[in-house]
PDB file of N, CA and C in Angstrom:
ATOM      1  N   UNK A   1      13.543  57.113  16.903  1.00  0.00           N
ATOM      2  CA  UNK A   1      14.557  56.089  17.028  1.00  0.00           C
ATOM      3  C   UNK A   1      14.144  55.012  18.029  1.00  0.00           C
ATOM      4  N   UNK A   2      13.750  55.635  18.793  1.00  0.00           N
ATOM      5  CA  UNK A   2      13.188  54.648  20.352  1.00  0.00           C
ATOM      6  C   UNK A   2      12.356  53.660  19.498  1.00  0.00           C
ATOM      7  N   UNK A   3      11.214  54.126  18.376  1.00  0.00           N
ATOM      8  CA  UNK A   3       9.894  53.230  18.032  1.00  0.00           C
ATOM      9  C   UNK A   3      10.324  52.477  17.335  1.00  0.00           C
ATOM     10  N   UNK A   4      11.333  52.302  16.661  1.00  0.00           N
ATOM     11  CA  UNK A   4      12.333  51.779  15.608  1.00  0.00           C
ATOM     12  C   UNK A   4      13.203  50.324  16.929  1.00  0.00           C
ATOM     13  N   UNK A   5      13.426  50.838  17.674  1.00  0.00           N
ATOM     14  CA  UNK A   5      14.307  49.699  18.564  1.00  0.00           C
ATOM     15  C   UNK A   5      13.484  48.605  18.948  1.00  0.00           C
ATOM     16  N   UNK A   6      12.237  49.439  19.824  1.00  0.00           N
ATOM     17  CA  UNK A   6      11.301  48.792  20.406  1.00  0.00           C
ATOM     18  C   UNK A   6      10.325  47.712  19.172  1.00  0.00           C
ATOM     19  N   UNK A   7      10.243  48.149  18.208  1.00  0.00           N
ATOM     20  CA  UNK A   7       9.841  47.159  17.309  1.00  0.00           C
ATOM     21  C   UNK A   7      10.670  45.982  16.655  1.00  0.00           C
ATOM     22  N   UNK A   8      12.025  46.607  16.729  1.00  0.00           N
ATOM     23  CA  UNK A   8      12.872  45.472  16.603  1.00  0.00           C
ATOM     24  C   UNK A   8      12.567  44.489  17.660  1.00  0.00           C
ATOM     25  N   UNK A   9      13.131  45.079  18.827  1.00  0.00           N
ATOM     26  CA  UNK A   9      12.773  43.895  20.143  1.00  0.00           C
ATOM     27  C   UNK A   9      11.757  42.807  19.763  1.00  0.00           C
ATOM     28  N   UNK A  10      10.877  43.835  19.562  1.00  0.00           N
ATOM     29  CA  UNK A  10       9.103  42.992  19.479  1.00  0.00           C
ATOM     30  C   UNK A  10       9.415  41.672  18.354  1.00  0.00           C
ATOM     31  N   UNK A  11      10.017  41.910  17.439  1.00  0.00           N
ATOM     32  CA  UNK A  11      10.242  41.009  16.408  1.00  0.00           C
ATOM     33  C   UNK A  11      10.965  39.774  16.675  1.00  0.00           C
ATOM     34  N   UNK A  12      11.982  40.838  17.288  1.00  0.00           N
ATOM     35  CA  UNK A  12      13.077  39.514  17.745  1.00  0.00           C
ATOM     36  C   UNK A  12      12.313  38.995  19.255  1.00  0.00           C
ATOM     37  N   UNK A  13      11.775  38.594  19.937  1.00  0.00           N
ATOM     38  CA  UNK A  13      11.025  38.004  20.806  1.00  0.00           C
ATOM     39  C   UNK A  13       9.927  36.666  19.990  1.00  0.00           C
ATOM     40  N   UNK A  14       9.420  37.518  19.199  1.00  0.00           N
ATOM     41  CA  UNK A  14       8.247  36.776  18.674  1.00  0.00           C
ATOM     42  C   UNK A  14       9.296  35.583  17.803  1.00  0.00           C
ATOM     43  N   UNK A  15      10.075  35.946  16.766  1.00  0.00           N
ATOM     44  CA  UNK A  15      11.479  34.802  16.470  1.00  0.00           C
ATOM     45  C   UNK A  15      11.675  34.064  17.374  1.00  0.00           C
ATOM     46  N   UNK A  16      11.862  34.476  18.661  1.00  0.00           N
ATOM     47  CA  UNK A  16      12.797  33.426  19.716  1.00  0.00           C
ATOM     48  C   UNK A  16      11.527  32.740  20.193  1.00  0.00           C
ATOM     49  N   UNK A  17      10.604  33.120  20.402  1.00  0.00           N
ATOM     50  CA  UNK A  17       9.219  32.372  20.478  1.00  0.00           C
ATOM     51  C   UNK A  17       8.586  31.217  20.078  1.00  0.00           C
ATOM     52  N   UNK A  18       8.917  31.611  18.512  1.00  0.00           N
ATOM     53  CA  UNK A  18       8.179  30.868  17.833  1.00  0.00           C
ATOM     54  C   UNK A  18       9.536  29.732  17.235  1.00  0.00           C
ATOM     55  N   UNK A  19      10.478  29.979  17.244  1.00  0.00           N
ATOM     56  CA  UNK A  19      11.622  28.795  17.477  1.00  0.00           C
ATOM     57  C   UNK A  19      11.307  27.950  19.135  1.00  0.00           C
ATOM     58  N   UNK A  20      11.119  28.411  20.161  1.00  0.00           N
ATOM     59  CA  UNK A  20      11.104  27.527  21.282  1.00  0.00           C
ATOM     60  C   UNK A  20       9.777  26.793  21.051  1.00  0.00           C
ATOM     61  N   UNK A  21       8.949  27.585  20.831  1.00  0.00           N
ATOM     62  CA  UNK A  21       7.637  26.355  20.660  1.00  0.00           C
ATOM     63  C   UNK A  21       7.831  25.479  19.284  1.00  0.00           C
ATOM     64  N   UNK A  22       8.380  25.355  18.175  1.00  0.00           N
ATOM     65  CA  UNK A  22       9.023  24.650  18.067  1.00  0.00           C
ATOM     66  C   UNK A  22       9.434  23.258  18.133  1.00  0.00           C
ATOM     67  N   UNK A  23      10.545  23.988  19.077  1.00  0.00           N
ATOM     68  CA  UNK A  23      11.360  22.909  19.423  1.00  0.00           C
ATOM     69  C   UNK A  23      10.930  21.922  20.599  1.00  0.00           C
ATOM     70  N   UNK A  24       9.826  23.037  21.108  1.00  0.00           N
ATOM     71  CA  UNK A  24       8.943  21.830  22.312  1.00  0.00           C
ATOM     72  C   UNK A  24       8.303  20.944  21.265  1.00  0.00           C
ATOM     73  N   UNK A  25       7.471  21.382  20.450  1.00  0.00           N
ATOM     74  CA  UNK A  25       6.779  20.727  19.699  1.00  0.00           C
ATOM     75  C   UNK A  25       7.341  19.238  19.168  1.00  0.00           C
ATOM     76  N   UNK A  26       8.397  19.534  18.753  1.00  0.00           N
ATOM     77  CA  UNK A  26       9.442  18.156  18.313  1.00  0.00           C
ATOM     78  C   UNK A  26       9.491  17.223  19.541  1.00  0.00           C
ATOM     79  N   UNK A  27       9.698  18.138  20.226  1.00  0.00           N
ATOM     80  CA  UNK A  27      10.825  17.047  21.625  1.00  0.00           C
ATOM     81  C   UNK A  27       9.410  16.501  22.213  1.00  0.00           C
ATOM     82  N   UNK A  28       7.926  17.154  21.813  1.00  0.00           N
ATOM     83  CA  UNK A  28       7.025  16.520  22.770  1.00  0.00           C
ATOM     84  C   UNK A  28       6.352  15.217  22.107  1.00  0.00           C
ATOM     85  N   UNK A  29       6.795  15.620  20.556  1.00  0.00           N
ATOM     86  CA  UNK A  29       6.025  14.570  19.561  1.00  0.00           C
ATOM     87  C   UNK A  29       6.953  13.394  19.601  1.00  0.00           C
ATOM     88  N   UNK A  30       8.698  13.089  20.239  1.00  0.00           N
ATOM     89  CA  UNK A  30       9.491  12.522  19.694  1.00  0.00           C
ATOM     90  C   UNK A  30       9.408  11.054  21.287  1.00  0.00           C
ATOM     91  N   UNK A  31       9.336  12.247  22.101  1.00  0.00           N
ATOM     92  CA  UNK A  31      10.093  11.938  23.335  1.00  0.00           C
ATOM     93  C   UNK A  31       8.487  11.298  23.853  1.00  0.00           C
ATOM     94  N   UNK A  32       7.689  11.845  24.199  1.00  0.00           N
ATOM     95  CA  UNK A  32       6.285  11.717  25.024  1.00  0.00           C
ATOM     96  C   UNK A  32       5.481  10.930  24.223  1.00  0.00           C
ATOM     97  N   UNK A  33       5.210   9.903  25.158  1.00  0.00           N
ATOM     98  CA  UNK A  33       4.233   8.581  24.094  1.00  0.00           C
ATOM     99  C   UNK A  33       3.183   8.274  25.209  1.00  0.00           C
ATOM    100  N   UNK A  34       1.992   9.235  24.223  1.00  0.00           N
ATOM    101  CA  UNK A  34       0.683   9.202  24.973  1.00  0.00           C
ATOM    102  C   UNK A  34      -0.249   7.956  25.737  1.00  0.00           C
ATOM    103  N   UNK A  35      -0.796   8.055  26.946  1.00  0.00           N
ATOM    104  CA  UNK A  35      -1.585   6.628  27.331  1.00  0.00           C
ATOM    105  C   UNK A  35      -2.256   5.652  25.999  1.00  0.00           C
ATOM    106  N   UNK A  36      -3.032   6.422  25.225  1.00  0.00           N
ATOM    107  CA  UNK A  36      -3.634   5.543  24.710  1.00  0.00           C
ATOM    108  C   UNK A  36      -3.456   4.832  23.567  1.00  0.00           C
ATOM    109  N   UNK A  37      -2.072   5.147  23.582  1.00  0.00           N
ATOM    110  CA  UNK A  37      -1.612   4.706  22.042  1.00  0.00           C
ATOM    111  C   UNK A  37      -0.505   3.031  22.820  1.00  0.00           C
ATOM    112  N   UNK A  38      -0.623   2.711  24.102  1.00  0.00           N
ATOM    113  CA  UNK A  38       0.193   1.928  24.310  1.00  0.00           C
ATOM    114  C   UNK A  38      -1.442   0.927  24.290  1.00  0.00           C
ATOM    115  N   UNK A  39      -1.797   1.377  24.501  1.00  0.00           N
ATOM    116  CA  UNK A  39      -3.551  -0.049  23.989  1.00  0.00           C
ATOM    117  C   UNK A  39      -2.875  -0.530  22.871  1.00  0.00           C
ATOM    118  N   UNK A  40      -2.900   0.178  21.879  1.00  0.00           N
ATOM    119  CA  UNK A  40      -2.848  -0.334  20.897  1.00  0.00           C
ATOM    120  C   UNK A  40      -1.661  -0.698  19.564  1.00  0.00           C
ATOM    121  N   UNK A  41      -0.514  -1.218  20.808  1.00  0.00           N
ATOM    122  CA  UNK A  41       0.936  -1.215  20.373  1.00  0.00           C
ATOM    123  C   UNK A  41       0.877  -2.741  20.858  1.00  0.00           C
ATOM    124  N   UNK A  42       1.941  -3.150  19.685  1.00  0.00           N
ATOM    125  CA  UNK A  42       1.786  -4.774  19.735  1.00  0.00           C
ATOM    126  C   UNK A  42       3.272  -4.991  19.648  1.00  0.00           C
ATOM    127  N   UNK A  43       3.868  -5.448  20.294  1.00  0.00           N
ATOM    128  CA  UNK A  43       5.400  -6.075  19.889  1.00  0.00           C
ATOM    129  C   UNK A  43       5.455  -7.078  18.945  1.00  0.00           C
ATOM    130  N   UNK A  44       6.160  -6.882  17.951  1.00  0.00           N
ATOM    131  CA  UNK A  44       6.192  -7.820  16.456  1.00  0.00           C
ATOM    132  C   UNK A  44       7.019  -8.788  16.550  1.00  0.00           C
ATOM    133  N   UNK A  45       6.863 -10.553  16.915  1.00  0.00           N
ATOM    134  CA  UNK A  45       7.611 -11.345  16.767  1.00  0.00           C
ATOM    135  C   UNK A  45       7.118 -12.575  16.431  1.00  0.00           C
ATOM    136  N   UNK A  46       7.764 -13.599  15.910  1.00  0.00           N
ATOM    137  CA  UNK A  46       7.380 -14.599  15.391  1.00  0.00           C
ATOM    138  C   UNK A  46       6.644 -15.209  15.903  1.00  0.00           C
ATOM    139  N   UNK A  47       6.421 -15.024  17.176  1.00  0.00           N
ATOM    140  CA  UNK A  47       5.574 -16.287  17.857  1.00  0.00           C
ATOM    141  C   UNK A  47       3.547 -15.353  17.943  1.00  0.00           C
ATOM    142  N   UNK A  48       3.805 -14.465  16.996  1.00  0.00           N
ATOM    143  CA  UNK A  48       2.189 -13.785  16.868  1.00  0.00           C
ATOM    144  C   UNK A  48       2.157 -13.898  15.608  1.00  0.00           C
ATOM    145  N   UNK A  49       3.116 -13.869  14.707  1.00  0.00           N
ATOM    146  CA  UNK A  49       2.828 -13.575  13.064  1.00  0.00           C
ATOM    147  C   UNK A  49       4.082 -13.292  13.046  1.00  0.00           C
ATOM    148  N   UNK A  50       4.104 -12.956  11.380  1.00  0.00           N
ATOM    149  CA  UNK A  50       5.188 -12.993  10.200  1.00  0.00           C
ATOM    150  C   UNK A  50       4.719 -11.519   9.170  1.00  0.00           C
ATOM    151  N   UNK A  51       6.025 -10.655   9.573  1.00  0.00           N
ATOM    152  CA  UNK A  51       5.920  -9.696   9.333  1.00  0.00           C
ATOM    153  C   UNK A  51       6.734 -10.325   7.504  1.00  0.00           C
ATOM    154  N   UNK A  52       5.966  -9.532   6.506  1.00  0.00           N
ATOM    155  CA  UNK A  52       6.491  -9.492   5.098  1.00  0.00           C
ATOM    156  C   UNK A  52       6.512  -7.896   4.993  1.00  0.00           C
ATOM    157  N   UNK A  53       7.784  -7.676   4.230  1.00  0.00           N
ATOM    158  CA  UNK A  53       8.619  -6.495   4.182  1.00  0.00           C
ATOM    159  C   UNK A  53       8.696  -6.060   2.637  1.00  0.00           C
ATOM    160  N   UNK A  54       8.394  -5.152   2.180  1.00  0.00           N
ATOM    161  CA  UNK A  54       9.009  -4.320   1.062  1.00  0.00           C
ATOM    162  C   UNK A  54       7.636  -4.933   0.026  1.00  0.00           C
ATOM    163  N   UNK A  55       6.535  -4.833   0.112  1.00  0.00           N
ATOM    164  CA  UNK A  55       5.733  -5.289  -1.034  1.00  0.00           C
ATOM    165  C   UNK A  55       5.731  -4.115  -2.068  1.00  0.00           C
ATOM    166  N   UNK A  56       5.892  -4.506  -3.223  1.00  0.00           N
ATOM    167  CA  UNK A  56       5.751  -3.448  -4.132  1.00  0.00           C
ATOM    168  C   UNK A  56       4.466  -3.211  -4.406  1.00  0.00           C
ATOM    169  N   UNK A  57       3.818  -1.564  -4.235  1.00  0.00           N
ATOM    170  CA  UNK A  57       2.185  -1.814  -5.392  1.00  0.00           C
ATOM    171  C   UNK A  57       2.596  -0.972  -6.494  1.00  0.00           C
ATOM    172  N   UNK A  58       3.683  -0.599  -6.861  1.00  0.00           N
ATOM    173  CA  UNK A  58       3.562   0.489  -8.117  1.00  0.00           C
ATOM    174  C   UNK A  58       4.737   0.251  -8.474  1.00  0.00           C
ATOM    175  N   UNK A  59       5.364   1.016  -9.747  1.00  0.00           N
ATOM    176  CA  UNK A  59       6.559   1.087 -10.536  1.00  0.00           C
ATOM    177  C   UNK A  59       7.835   1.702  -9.753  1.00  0.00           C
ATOM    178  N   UNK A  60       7.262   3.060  -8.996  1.00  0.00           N
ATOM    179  CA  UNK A  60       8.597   3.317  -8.559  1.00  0.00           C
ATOM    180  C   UNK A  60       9.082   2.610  -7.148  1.00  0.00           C
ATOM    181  N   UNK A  61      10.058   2.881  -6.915  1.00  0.00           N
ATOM    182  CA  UNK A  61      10.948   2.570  -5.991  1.00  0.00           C
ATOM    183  C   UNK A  61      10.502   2.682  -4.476  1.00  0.00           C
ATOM    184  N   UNK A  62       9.861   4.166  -4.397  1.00  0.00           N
ATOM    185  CA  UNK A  62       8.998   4.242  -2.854  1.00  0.00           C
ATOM    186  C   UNK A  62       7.924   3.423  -2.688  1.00  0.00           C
ATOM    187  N   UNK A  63       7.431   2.712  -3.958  1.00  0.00           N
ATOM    188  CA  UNK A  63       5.744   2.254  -3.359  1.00  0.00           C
ATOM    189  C   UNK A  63       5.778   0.748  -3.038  1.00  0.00           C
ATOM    190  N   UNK A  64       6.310   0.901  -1.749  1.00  0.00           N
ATOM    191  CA  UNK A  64       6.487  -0.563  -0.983  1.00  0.00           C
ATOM    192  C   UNK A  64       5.571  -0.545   0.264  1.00  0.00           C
ATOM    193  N   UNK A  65       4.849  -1.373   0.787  1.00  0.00           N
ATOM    194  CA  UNK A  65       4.412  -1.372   2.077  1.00  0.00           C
ATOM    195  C   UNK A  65       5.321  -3.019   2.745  1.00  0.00           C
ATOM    196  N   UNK A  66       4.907  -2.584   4.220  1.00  0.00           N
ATOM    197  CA  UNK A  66       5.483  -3.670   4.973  1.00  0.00           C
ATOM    198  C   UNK A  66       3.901  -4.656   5.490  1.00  0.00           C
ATOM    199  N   UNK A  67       3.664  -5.621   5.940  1.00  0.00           N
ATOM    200  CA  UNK A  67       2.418  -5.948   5.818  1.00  0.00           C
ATOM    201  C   UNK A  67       2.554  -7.187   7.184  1.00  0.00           C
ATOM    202  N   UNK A  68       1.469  -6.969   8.511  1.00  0.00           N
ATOM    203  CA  UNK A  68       1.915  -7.744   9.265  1.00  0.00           C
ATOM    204  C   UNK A  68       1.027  -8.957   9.468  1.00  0.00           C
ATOM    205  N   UNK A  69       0.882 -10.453   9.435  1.00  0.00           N
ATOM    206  CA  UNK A  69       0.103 -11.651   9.315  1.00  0.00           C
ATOM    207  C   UNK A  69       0.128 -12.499  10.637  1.00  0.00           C
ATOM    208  N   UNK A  70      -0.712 -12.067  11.225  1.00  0.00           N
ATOM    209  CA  UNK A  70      -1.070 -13.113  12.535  1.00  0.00           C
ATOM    210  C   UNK A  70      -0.672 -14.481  12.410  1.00  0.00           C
ATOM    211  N   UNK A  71      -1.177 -15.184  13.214  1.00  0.00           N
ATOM    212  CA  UNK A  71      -0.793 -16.173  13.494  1.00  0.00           C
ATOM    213  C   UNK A  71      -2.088 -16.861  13.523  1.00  0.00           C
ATOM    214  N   UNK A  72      -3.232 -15.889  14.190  1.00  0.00           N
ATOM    215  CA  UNK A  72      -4.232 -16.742  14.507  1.00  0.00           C
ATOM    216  C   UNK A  72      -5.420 -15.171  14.733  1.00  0.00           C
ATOM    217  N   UNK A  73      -6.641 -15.874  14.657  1.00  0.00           N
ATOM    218  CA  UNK A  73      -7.461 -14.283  14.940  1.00  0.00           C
ATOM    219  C   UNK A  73      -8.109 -13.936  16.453  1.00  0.00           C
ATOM    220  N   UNK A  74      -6.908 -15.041  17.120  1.00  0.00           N
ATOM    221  CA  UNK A  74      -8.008 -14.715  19.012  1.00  0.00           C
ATOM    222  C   UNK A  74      -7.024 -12.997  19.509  1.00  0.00           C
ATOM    223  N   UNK A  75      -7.425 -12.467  20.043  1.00  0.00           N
ATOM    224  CA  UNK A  75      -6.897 -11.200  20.339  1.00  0.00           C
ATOM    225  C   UNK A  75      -6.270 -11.509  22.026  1.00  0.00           C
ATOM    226  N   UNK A  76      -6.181 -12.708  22.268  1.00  0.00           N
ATOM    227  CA  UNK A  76      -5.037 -13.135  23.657  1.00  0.00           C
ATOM    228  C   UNK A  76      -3.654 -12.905  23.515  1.00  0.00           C
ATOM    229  N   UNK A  77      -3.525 -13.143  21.802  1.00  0.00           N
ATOM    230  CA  UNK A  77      -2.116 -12.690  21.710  1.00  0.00           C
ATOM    231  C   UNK A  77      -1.449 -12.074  21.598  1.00  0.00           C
ATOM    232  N   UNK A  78      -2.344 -10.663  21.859  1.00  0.00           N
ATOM    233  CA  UNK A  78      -1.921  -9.322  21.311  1.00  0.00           C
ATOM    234  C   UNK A  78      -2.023  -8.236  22.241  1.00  0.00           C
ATOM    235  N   UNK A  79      -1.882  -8.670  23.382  1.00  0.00           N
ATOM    236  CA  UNK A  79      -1.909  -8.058  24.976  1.00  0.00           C
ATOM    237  C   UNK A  79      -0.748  -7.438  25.621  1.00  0.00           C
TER     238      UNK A  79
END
C-alpha cells in the first residue's frame, strides 16, 4: 500500500512540475524582452515609411502579409 501512495506522490509532483515550468515558460517568453532583440526593433511611423496592410498572396482568407516601405535606404533613421 505504502509503494502504491509513494508513487502516486511521485506522479503528482512531476504534474505540478511540469505545469510550473510551464507557466514560467509563458510568463518568460511574454513578459522578458531580451538585449538583443531591442538592436533590432524599429518604431513604425510615417516619418520612416508607410506601412501597407493586408496584402493578399493566395485565395484564402489567412494569406495576407503586412509589408513595411522606407522612406529612404540611409540606416540614420532607424536608430
Amino acid at each position: 500500500m505504502k509503494e502504491k501512495k509513494g508513487k502516486g506522490m511521485f506522479i503528482f509532483i512531476c504534474i505540478l512540475v511540469f505545469i510550473f515550468s510551464f507557466i514560467i515558460g509563458i510568463v518568460s517568453k511574454t513578459a522578458i524582452k531580451p538585449d538583443w532583440s531591442k538592436k533590432y526593433t524599429v518604431e513604425w511611423n510615417g516619418k520612416k515609411g508607410t506601412l501597407v496592410s493586408d496584402i493578399s498572396y493566395g485565395d484564402k482568407e489567412s494569406n495576407k502579409f503586412d509589408l513595411y516601405l522606407p522612406k529612404d535606404n540611409s540606416k540614420e533613421n532607424y536608430g
